[in-house]
Protein backbone atom coordinates (compact mmCIF):
# COMPACT_ATOMS: atom_id res chain seq x y z
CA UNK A 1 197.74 115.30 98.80
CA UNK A 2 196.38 117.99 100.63
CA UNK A 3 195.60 118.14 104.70
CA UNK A 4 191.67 118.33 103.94
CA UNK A 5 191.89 115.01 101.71
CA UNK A 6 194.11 113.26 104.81
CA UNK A 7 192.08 113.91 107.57
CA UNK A 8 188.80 113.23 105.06
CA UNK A 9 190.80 109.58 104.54
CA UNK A 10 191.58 109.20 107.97
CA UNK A 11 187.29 109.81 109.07
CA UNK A 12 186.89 107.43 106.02
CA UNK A 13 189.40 104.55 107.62
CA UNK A 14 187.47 104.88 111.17
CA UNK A 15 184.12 104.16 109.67
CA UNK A 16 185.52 101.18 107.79
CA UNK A 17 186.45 100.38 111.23
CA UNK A 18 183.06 100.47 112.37
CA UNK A 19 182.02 98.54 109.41
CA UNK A 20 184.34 95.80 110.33
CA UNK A 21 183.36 95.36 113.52
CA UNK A 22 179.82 94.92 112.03
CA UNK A 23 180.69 92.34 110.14
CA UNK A 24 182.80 90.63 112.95
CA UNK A 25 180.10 90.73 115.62
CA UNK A 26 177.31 88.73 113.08
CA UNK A 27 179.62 86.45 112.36
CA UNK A 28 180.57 86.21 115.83
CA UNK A 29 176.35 85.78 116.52
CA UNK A 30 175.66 83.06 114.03
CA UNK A 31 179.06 81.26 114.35
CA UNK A 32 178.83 80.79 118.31
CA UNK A 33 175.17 80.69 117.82
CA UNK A 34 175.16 83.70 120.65
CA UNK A 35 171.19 84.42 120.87
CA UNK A 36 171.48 87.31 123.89
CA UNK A 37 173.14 89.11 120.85
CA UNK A 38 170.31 91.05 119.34
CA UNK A 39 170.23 93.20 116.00
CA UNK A 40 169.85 96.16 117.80
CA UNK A 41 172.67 96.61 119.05
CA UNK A 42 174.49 97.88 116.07
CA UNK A 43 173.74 100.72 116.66
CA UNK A 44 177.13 101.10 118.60
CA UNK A 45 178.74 101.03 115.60
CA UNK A 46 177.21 103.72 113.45
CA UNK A 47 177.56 105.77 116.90
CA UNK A 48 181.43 104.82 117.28
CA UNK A 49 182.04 106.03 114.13
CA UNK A 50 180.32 109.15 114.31
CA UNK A 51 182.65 109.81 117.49
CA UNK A 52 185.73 109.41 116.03
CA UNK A 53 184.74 111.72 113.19
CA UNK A 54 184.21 114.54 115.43
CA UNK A 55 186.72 114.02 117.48
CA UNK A 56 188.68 114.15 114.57
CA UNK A 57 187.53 116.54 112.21
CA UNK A 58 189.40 118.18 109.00
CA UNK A 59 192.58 120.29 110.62
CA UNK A 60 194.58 123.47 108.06
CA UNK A 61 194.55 126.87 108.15
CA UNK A 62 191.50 126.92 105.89
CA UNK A 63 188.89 125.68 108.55
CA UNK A 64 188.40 127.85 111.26
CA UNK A 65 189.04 126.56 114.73
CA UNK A 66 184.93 127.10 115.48
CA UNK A 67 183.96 124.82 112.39
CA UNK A 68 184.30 121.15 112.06
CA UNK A 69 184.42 119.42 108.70
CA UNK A 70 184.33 115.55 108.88
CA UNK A 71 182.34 112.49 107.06
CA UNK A 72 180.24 112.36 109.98
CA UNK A 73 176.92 112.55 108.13
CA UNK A 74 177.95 108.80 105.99
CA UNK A 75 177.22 106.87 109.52
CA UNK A 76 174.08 109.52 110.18
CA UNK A 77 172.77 108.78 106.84
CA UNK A 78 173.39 104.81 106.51
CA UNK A 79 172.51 103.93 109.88
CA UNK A 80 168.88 105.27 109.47
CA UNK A 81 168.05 104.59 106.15
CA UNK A 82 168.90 100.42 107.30
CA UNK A 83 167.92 100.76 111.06
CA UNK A 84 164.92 102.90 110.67
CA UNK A 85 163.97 105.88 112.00
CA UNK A 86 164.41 104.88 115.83
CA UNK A 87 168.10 104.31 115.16
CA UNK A 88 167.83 107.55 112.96
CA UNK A 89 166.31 109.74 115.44
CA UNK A 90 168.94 108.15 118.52
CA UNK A 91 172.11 109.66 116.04
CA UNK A 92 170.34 112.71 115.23
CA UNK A 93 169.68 113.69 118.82
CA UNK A 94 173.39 111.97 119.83
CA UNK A 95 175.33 114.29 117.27
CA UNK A 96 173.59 117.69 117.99
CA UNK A 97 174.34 116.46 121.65
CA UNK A 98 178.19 115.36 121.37
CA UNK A 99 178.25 118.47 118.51
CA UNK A 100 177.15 120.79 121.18
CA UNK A 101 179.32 119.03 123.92
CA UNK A 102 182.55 119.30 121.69
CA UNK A 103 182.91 122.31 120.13
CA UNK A 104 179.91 124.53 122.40
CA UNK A 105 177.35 126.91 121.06
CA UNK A 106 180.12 128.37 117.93
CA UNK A 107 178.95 128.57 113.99
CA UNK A 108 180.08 125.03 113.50
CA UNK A 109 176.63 123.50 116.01
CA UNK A 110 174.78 126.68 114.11
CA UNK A 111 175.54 124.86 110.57
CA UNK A 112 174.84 121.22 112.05
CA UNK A 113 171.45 122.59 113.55
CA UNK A 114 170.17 123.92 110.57
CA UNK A 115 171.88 121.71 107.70
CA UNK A 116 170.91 118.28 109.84
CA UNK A 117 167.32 118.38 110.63
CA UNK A 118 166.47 119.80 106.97
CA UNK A 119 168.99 116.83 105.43
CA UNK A 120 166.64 114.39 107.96
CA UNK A 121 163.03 115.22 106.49
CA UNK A 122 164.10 113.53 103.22
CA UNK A 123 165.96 110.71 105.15
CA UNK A 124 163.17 109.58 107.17
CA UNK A 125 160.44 109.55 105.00
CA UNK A 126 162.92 107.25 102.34
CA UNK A 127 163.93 104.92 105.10
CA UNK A 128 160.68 103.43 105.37
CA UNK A 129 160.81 102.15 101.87
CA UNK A 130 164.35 101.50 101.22
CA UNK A 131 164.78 98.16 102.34
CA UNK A 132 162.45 97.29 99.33
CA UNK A 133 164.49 99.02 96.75
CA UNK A 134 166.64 96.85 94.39
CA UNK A 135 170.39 96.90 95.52
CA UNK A 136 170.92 99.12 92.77
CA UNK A 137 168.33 101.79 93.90
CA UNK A 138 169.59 101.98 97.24
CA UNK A 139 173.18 102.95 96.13
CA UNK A 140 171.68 105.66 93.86
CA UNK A 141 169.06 106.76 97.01
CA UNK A 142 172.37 106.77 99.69
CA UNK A 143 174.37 108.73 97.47
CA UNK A 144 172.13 111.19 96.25
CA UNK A 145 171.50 112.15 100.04
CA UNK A 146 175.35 112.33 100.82
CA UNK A 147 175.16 114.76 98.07
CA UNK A 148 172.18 116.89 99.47
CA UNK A 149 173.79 116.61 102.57
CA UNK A 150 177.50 117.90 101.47
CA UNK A 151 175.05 120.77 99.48
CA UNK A 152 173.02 121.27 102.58
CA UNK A 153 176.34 122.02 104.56
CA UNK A 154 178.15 123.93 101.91
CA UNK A 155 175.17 126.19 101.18
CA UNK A 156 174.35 127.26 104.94
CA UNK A 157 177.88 127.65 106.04
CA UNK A 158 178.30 130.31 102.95
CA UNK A 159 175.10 131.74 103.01
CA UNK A 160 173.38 131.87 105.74
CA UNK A 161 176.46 131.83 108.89
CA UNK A 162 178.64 133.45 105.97
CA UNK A 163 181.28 131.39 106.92
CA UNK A 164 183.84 132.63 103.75
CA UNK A 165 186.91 131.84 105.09
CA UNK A 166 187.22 128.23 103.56
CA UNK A 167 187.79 128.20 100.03
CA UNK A 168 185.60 126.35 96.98
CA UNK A 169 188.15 123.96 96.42
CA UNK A 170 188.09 122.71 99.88
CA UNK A 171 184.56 122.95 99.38
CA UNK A 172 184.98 120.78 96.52
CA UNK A 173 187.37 118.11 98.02
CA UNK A 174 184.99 117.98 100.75
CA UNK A 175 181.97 116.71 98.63
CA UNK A 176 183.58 114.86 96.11
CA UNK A 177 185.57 112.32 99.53
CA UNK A 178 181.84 112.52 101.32
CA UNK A 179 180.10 111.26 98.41
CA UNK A 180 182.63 109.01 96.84
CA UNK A 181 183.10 107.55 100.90
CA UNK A 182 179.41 106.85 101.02
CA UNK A 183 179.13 104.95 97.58
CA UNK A 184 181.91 102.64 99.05
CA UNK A 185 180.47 102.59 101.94
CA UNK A 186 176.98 101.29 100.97
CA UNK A 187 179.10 98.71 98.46
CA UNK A 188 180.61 97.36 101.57
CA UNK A 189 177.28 97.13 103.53
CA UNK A 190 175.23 95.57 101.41
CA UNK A 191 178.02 92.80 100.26
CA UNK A 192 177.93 92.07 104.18
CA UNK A 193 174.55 91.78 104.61
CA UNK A 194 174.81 89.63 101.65
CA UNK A 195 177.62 87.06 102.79
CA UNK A 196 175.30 87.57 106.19
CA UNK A 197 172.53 86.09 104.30
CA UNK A 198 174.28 83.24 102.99
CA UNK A 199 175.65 82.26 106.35
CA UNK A 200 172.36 82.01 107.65
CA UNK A 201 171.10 80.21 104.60
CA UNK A 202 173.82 77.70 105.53
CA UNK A 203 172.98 77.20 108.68
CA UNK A 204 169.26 76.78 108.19
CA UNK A 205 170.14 74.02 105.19
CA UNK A 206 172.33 72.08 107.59
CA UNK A 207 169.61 72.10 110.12
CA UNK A 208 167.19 70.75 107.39
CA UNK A 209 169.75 68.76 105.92
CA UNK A 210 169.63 67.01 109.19
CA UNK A 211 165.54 66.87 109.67
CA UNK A 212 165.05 65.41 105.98
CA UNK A 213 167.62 62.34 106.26
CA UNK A 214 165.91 61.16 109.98
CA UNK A 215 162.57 61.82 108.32
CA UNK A 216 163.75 59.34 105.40
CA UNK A 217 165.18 56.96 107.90
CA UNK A 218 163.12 56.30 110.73
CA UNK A 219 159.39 58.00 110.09
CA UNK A 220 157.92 55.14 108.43
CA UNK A 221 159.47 52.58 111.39
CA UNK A 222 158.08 54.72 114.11
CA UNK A 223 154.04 55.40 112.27
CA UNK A 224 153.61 51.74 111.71
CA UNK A 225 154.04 51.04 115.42
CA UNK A 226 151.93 53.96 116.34
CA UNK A 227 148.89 53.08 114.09
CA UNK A 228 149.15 49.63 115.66
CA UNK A 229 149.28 51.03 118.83
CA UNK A 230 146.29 53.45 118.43
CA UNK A 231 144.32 50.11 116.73
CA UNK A 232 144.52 48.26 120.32
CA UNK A 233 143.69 51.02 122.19
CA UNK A 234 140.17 51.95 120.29
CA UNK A 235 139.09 48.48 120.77
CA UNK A 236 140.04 48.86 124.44
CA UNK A 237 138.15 51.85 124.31
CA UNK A 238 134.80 50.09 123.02
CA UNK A 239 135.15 47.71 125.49
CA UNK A 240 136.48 49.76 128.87
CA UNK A 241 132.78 50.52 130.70
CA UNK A 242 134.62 52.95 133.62
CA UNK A 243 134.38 56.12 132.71
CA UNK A 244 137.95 57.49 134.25
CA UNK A 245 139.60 54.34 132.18
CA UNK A 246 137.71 55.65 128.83
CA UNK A 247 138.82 58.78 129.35
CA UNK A 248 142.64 58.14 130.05
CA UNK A 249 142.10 56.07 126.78
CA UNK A 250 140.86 58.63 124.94
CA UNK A 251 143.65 61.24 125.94
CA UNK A 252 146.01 58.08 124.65
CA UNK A 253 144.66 58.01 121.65
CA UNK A 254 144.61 61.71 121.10
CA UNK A 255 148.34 62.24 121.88
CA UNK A 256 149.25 58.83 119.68
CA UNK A 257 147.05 61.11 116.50
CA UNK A 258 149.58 64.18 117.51
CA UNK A 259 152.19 61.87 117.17
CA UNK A 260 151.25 60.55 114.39
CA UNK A 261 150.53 64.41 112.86
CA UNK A 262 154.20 64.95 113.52
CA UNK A 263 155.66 61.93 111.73
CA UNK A 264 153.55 62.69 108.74
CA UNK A 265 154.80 66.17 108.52
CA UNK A 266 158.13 64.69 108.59
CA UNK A 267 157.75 62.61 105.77
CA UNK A 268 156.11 65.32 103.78
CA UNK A 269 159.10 67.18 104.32
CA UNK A 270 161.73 64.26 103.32
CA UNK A 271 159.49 64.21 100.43
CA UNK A 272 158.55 67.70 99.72
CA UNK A 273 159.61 67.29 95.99
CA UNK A 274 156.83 67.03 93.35
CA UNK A 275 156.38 63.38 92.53
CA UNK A 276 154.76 64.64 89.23
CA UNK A 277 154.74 68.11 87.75
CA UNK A 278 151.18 69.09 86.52
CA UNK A 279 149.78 72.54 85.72
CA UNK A 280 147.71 74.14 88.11
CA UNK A 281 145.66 77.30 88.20
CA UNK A 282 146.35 79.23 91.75
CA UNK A 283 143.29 80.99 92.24
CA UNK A 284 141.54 77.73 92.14
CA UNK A 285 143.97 75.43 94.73
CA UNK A 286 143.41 79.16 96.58
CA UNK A 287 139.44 78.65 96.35
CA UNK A 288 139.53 75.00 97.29
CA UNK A 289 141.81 75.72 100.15
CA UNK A 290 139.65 78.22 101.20
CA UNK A 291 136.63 75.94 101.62
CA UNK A 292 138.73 73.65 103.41
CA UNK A 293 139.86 75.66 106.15
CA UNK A 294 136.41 78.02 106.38
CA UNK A 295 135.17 75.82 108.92
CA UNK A 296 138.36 76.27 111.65
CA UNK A 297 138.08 79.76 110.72
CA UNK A 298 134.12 80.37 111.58
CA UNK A 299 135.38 78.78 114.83
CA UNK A 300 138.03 81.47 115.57
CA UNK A 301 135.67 84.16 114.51
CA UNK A 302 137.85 84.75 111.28
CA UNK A 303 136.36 86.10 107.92
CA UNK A 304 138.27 84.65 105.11
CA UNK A 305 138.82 87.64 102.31
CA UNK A 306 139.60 86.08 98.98
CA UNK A 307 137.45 87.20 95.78
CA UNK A 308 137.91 84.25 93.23
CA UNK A 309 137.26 85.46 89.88
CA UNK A 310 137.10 82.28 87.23
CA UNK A 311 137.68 84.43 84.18
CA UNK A 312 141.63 85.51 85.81
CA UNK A 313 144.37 82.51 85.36
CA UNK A 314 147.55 82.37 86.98
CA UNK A 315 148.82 79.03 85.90
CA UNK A 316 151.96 77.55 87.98
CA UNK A 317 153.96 73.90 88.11
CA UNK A 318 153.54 71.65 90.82
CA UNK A 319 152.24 68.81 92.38
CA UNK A 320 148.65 69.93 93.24
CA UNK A 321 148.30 68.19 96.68
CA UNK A 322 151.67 69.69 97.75
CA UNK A 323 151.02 72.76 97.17
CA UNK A 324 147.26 72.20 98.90
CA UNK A 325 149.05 70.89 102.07
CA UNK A 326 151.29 74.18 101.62
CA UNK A 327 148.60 76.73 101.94
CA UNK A 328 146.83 75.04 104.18
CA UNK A 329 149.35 75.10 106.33
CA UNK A 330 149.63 78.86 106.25
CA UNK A 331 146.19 79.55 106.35
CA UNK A 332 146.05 77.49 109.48
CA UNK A 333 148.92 79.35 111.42
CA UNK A 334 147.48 82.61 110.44
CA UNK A 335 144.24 82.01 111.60
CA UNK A 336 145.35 80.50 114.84
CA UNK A 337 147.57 84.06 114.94
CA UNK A 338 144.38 85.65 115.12
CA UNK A 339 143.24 84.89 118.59
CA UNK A 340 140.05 87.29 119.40
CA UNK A 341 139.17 86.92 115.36
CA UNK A 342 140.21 89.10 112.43
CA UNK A 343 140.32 88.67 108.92
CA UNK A 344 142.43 86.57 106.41
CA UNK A 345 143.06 88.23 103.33
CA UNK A 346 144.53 86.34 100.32
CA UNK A 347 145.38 88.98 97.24
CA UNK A 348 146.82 86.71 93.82
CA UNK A 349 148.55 89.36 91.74
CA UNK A 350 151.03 88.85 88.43
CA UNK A 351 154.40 90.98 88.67
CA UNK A 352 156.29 90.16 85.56
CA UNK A 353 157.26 87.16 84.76
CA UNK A 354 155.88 85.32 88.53
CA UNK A 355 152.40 85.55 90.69
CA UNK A 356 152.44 86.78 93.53
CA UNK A 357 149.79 85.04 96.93
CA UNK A 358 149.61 87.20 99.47
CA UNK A 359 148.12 85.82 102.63
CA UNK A 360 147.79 88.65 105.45
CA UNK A 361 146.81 88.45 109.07
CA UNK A 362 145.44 90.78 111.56
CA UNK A 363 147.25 88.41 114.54
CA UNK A 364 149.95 88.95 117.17
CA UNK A 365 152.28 89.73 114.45
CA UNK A 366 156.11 88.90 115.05
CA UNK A 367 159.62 90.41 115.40
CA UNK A 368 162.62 90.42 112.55
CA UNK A 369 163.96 87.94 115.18
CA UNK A 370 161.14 85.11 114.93
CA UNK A 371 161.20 86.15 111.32
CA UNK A 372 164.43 85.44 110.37
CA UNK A 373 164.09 81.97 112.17
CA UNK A 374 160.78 80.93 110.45
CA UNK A 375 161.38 78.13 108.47
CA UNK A 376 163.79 76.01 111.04
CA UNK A 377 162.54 72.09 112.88
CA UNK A 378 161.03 72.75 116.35
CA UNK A 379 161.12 76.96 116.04
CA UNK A 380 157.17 77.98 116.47
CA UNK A 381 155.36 81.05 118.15
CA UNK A 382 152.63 78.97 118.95
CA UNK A 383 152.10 77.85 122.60
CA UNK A 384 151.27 73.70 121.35
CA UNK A 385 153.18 73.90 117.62
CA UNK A 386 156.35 71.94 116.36
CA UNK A 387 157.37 74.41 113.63
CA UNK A 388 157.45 71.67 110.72
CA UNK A 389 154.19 73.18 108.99
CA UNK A 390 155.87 76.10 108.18
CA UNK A 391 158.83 73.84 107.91
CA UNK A 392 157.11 71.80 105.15
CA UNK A 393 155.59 74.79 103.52
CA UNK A 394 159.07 76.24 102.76
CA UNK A 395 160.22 73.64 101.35
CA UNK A 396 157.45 72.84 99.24
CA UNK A 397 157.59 76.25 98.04
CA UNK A 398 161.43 76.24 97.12
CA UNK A 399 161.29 72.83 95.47
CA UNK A 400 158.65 74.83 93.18
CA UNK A 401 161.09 77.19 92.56
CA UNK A 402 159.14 79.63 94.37
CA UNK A 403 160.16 82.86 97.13
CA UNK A 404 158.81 83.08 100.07
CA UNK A 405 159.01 86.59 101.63
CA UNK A 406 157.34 87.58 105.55
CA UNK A 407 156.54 91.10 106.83
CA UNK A 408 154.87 91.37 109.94
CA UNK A 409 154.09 94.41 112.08
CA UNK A 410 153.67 93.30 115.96
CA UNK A 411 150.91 93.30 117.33
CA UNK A 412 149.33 94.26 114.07
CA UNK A 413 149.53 92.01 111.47
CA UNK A 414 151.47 89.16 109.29
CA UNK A 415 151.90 88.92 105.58
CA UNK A 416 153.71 85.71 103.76
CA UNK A 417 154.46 86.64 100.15
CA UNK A 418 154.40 83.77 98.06
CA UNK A 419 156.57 83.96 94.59
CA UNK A 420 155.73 81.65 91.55
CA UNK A 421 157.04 81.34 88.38
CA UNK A 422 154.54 81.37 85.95
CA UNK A 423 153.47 78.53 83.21
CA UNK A 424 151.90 79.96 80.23
């Protein structure tokens, strides 16, 4: 084994390191349940490793002492096609910076100047659709750059700094490690963010797991009392002639219905499972739905956006109500999103084998962070909301065997992506 291929392994081993340490602090985050810990702060990681590979770059008498050969663009390339450009655009500037600081102003920086931002035009413009690519498509898309990249500094090192001192076959070496390290690499990453994904899938199910067994145990003891309770009080109500007692009443009565809201939601989601499977057209529980909830939405100055055509029929298998209390649900918190009005748009497309309901806001929007936690008992973005109607919803959708999906720009707008299998 040659020098080159040993210090190549050795920049490999350090961003495994980094990798590692990835994986260590999210489990670290959801095992200790450490919320100060935000996503963002990866970005050490990608940055560690591109430290260590400059500071310890490809050694022989083949490289001159002005040049630098490492992996460092693997770390470059994978933090910003899965952090985005930010992240992508903090390395770029941080290894022309620690490039510069390292080695000075020698033919090495001149290669990284030219080779990196020309490497970065393709790199940014892919990273804002790459998250959406099927696992397979990514590896493809992170290796083909790692090979434009090891082309990219091959190419202006011999032709335009005529750097001719290093020979092809160290050329070679150095593109077959660089792209063989990133295929590995991105195999690694994405089986972490998978066992990631599962983890929190976990937790959530324990934390529903918990919700759904007091829901079966102690909802229907705790309404009956409550509907009693509220009974009394109205006919206190009719019969209370000061007005300060009728109102106290009143806001009694009022909190008792909130209360009473909440248990119901509970039991829908202890019993979230179809009673009876039937076949339902979508675009008309859409249309109905839409009638139901036009009313709150006039009063929030929303437009609802939903073309029903009769003659298209996407049929899916449900219980009909369910699935009504589902959407409604969603149409609700997206039009309460939408504070100074906006629109609701509902799009009902077929993607292979499953329709897709898109419901879209023009609200606050959200972060990944309230994203990712959408779903759980009690978690809500709204000032007076318990979280279990989008609770509920979730559920309702899963026991469907359906996908729920949420992108949200903030301050912009929300979209839920509902997935159905479809019933010919």
């Amino acid at each position: 084994m040659s020098f080159v291929t040993k210090d190549l392994l050795i920049n490999f081993l350090f961003i495994l390191l980094a990798l590692f340490l990835v994986q260590m602090f999210y489990l670290i985050k959801y095992a200790k349940k450490i919320h100060w810990w935000k996503d963002r702060y990866i970005a050490v990681f990608p940055i560690l490793a591109i430290i260590f590979c400059l500071l310890f770059p490809v050694n022989g008498a083949y490289v001159p002492d002005d040049y630098r050969m490492d992996l460092r663009r693997i770390p470059y390339i994978l933090g910003t096609l899965y952090g985005g450009w930010p992240l992508g655009s903090l390395l770029f500037v941080f290894i022309l910076l620690l490039r510069l600081l390292i080695g000075g102003y020698d033919v090495g920086f001149l290669s990284t100047l030219i080779a990196l931002p020309i490497l970065s035009i393709p790199l940014f413009f892919i990273t804002k659709y790459f998250l959406h690519f099927s696992l397979k498509n990514r590896i493809i898309v992170s290796t083909c750059l790692s090979v434009i990249g090891s082309l990219l500094a091959m190419l202006v090192s011999i032709f335009v700094l005529h750097v001719t001192s290093i020979p092809i076959s160290v050329w070679v070496q150095f593109a077959i490690l660089d792209v063989a390290g990133m295929f590995v690499i991105t195999i690694l990453w994405e089986a972490i963010r998978a066992n990631l994904l599962v983890l929190q899938r976990l937790m959530k199910a324990e934390k529903l797991e918990i919700v759904s067994h007091l829901a079966a145990s102690i909802s229907h003891e705790v309404r009956n009392p409550l509907t009693a309770s509220r009974g009394f009080m109205q006919m206190l109500q009719e019969d209370e002639k000061e007005p300060a007692k009728k109102r106290y009443i009143s806001i009694a009565i009022n909190e008792l219905d909130r209360a009473k809201e909440i248990i119901d939601d509970y039991l829908l989601f202890a019993n979230s499972a179809p009673e009876r499977n039937e076949k339902m057209n979508i675009s008309e529980e859409i249309h109905h739905v839409t009638h139901i909830m036009t009313p709150l939405a006039n009063m929030n100055g929303v437009a609802i956006d939903f073309t029903f055509d009769e003659e298209v029929k996407f049929f899916v298998m449900g219980e009909r109500r369910k699935l009504q209390q589902c959407l409604i649900n969603l149409f609700k918190n997206s039009i309460e999103a939408m504070q100074n009005g906006g629109t609701l748009t509902v799009k009902v497309t077929k993607e292979g084998g499953a329709v897709i309901v898109d419901i879209i806001d023009t609200g606050c929007g959200m972060t990944q962070e309230q994203i990712n936690r959408l779903g759980e008992p009690y978690f809500t973005t709204k000032e007076k909301g318990t979280g279990l109607g989008t609770m509920v919803s979730f559920s309702i959708i899963h026991y469907m065997k359906g996908k729920v999906s949420v992108s949200s720009v903030k301050g912009k707008e929300t979209c839920f992506s509902l997935e159905f299998p479809l019933c010919e």
